[in-house]
Protein backbone atom coordinates (compact mmCIF):
# COMPACT_ATOMS: atom_id res chain seq x y z
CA UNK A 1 112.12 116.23 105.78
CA UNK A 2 113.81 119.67 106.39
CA UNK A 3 117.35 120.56 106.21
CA UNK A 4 118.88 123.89 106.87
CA UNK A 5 122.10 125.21 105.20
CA UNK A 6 123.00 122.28 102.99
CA UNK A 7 120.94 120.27 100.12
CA UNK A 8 119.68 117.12 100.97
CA UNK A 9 121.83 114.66 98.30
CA UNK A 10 120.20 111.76 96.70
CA UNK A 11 121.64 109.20 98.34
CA UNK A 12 120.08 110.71 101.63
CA UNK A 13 116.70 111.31 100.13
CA UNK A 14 116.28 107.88 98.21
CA UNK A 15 116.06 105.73 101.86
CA UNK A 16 113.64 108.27 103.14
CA UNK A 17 111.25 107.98 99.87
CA UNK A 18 111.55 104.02 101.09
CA UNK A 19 110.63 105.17 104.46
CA UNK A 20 107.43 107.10 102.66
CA UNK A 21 106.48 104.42 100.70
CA UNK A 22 105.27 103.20 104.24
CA UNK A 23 103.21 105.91 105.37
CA UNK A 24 99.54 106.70 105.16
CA UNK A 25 98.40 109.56 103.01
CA UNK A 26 98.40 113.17 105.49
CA UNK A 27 94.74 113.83 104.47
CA UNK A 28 90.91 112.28 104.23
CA UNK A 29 90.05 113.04 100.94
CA UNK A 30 91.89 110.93 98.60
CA UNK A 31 91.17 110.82 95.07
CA UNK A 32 89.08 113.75 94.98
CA UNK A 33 90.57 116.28 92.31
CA UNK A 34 88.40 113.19 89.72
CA UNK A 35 85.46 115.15 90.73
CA UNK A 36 86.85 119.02 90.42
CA UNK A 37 88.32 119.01 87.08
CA UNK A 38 84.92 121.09 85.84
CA UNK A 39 82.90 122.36 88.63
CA UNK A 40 82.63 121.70 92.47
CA UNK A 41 84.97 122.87 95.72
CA UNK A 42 87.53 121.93 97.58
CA UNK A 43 86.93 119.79 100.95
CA UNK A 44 86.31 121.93 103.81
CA UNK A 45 89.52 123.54 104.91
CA UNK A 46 91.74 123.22 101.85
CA UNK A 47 92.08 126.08 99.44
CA UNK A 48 91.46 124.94 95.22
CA UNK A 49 92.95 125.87 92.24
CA UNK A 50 92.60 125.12 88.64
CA UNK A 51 95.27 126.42 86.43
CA UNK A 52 95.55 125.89 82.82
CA UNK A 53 97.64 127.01 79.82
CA UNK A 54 96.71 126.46 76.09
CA UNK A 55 99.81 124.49 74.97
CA UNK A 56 98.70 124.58 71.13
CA UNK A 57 95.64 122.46 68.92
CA UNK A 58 95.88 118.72 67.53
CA UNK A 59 96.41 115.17 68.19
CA UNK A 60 100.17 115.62 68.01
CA UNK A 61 100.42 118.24 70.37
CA UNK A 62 98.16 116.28 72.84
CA UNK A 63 100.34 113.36 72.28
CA UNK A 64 103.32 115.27 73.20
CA UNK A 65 101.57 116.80 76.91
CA UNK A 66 100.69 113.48 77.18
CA UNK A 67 104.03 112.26 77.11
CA UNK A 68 105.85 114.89 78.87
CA UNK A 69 103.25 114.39 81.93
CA UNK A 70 104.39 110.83 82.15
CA UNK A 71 107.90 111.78 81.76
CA UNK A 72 107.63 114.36 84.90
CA UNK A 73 108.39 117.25 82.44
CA UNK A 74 106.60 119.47 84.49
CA UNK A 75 109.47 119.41 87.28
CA UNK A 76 112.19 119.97 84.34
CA UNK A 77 113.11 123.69 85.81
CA UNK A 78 114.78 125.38 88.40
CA UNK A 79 112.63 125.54 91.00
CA UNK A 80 112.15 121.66 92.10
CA UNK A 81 114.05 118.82 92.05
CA UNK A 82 111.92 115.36 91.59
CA UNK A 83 113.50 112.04 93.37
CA UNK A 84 111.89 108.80 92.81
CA UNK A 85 112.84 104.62 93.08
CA UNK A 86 110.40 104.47 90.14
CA UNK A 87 109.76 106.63 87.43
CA UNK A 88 106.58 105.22 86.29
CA UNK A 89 103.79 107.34 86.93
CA UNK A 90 101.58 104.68 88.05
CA UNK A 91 99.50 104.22 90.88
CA UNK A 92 100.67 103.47 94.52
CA UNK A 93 104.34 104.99 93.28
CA UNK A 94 105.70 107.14 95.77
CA UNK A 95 108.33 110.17 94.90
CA UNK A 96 110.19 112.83 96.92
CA UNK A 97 109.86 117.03 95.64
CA UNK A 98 112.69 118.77 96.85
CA UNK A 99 111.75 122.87 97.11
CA UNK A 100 114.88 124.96 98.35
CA UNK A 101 114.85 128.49 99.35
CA UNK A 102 116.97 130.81 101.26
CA UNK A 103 119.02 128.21 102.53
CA UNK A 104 116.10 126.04 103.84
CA UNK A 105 115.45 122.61 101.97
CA UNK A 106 111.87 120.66 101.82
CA UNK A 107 111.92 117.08 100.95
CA UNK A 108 107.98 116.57 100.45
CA UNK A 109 106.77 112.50 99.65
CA UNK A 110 103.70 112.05 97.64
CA UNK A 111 101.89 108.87 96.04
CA UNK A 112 100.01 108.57 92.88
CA UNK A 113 96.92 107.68 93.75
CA UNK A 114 95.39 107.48 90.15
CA UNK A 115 95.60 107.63 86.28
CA UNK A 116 92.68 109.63 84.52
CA UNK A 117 90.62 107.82 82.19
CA UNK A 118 90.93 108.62 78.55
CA UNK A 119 88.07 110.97 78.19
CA UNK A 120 85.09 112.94 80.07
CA UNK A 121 81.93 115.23 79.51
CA UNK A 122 80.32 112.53 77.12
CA UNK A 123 83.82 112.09 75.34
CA UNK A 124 84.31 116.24 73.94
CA UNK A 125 87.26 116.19 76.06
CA UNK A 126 90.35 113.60 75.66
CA UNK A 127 92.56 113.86 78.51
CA UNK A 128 95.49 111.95 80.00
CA UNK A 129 97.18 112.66 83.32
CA UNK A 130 97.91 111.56 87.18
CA UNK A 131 97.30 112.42 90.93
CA UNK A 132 99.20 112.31 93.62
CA UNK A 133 98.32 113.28 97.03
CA UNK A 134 100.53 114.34 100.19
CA UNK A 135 102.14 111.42 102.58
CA UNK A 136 103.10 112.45 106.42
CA UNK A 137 106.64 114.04 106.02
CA UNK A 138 104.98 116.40 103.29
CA UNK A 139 104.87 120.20 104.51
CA UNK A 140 101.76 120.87 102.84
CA UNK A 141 98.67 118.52 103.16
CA UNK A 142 96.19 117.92 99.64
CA UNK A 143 96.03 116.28 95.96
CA UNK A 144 97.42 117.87 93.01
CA UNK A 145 96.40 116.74 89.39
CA UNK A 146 98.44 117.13 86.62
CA UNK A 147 96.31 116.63 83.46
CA UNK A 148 95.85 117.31 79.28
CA UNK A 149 92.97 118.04 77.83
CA UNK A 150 92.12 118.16 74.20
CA UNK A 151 88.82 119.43 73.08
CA UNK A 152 87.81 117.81 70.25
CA UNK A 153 85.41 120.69 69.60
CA UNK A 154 87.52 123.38 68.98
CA UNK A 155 90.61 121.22 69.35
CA UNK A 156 92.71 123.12 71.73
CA UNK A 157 94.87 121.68 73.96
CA UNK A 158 95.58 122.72 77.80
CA UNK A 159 97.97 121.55 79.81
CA UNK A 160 96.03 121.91 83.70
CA UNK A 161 96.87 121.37 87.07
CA UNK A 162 93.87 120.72 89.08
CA UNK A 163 95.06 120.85 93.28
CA UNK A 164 93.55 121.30 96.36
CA UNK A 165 95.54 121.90 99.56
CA UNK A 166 96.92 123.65 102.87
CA UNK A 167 99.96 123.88 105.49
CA UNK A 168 100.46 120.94 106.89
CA UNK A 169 103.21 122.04 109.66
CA UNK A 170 104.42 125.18 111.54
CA UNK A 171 106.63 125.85 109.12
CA UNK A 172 104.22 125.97 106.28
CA UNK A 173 101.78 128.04 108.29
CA UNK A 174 104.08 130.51 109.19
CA UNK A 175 105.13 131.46 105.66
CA UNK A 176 101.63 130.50 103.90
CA UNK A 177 101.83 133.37 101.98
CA UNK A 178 105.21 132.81 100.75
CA UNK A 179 104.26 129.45 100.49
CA UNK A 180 101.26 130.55 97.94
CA UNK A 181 103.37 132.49 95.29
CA UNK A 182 106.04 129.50 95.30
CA UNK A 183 102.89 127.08 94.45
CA UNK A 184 101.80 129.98 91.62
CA UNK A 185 105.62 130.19 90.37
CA UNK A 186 105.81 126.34 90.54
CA UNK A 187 102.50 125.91 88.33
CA UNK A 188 103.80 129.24 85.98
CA UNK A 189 106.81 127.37 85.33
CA UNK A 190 105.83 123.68 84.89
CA UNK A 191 103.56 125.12 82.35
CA UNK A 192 106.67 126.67 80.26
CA UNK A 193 108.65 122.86 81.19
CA UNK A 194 105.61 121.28 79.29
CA UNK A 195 105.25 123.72 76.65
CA UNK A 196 109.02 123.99 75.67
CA UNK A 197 108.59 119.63 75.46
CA UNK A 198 106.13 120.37 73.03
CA UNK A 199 108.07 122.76 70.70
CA UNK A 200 110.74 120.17 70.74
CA UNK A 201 108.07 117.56 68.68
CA UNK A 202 106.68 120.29 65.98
């Protein structure tokens, strides 16, 4: 959905997320980002990016990503407003990301698609986290993964974002570049959403 001039309200956007809840996923390759968390490349086409931030060290700290993840903390800043029926972050849940710039207003749907199990490489890392990946209506087309990790070996904690994607309309094309430092912005400050949760525990 795009609107020009004024925001989309919520009582506009929550009968389109219905609508959504409908539609296919905009891409081939769901529930790939399991297998790029450490190593590999994106599908053929899409662009990847891992981005992480040290949030702090301990259980408690990785307790509190954990729970800011599956309270959508990450979308707690100016940049994005999150719409959903649902807030669970639980699989087959669809929810609406509304990006607004310059007068121009993007209502993108996504589905979660998965939950991460609790731990990987031979259990060093603990992690906790969800995908989601782009339904038709979305301007952009790909999986993002939003994701903790604790390593119990040096016990740091990172909050990571783990995404693959590209345009998915005219529009999108048009202003990729633009569209690029918004996604870099977007991951800069979920980061700083998540991290200011986390000060609020100690």
């Amino acid at each position: 959905m795009i609107r020009i001039g004024t925001k989309p309200s919520t009582s506009a956007i929550k009968p389109y997320i219905r609508h959504c809840q409908t539609l296919d996923f905009n891409y081939p390759y769901v529930g790939q980002t399991r297998n790029l968390i450490d190593s590999g490349d994106a599908p053929r086409g899409f662009r990847l990016d891992r981005f992480l931030y040290r949030v702090g060290h301990g259980e408690t700290i990785f307790k509190a990503v954990t729970e800011g993840i599956s309270q959508w903390e990450m979308f707690n800043h100016p940049m994005t407003e999150l719409n959903y029926l649902n807030p669970e972050t639980k699989s087959g849940n669809t929810v609406a990301v509304v990006f607004g710039t310059m007068g121009l207003w993007t209502v993108n749907p996504a589905r979660i698609i998965y939950e991460l199990e609790n731990s990987r490489q031979q259990g060093k890392i603990k992690q906790a986290g969800f995908a989601y990946g782009t339904t038709m209506g979305h301007i952009a087309i790909g999986e993002e993964l939003f994701h903790v990790d604790w390593n119990l070996e040096t016990d740091e904690v990172y909050f990571r974002i783990t995404v693959f994607s590209r345009p998915g309309s005219l529009l999108a094309w048009v202003g990729k570049p633009y569209m690029l430092y918004q996604q870099k912005q977007f991951r800069r400050m979920a980061a700083q959403a998540i991290s200011t949760k986390c000060k609020k525990t100690r």
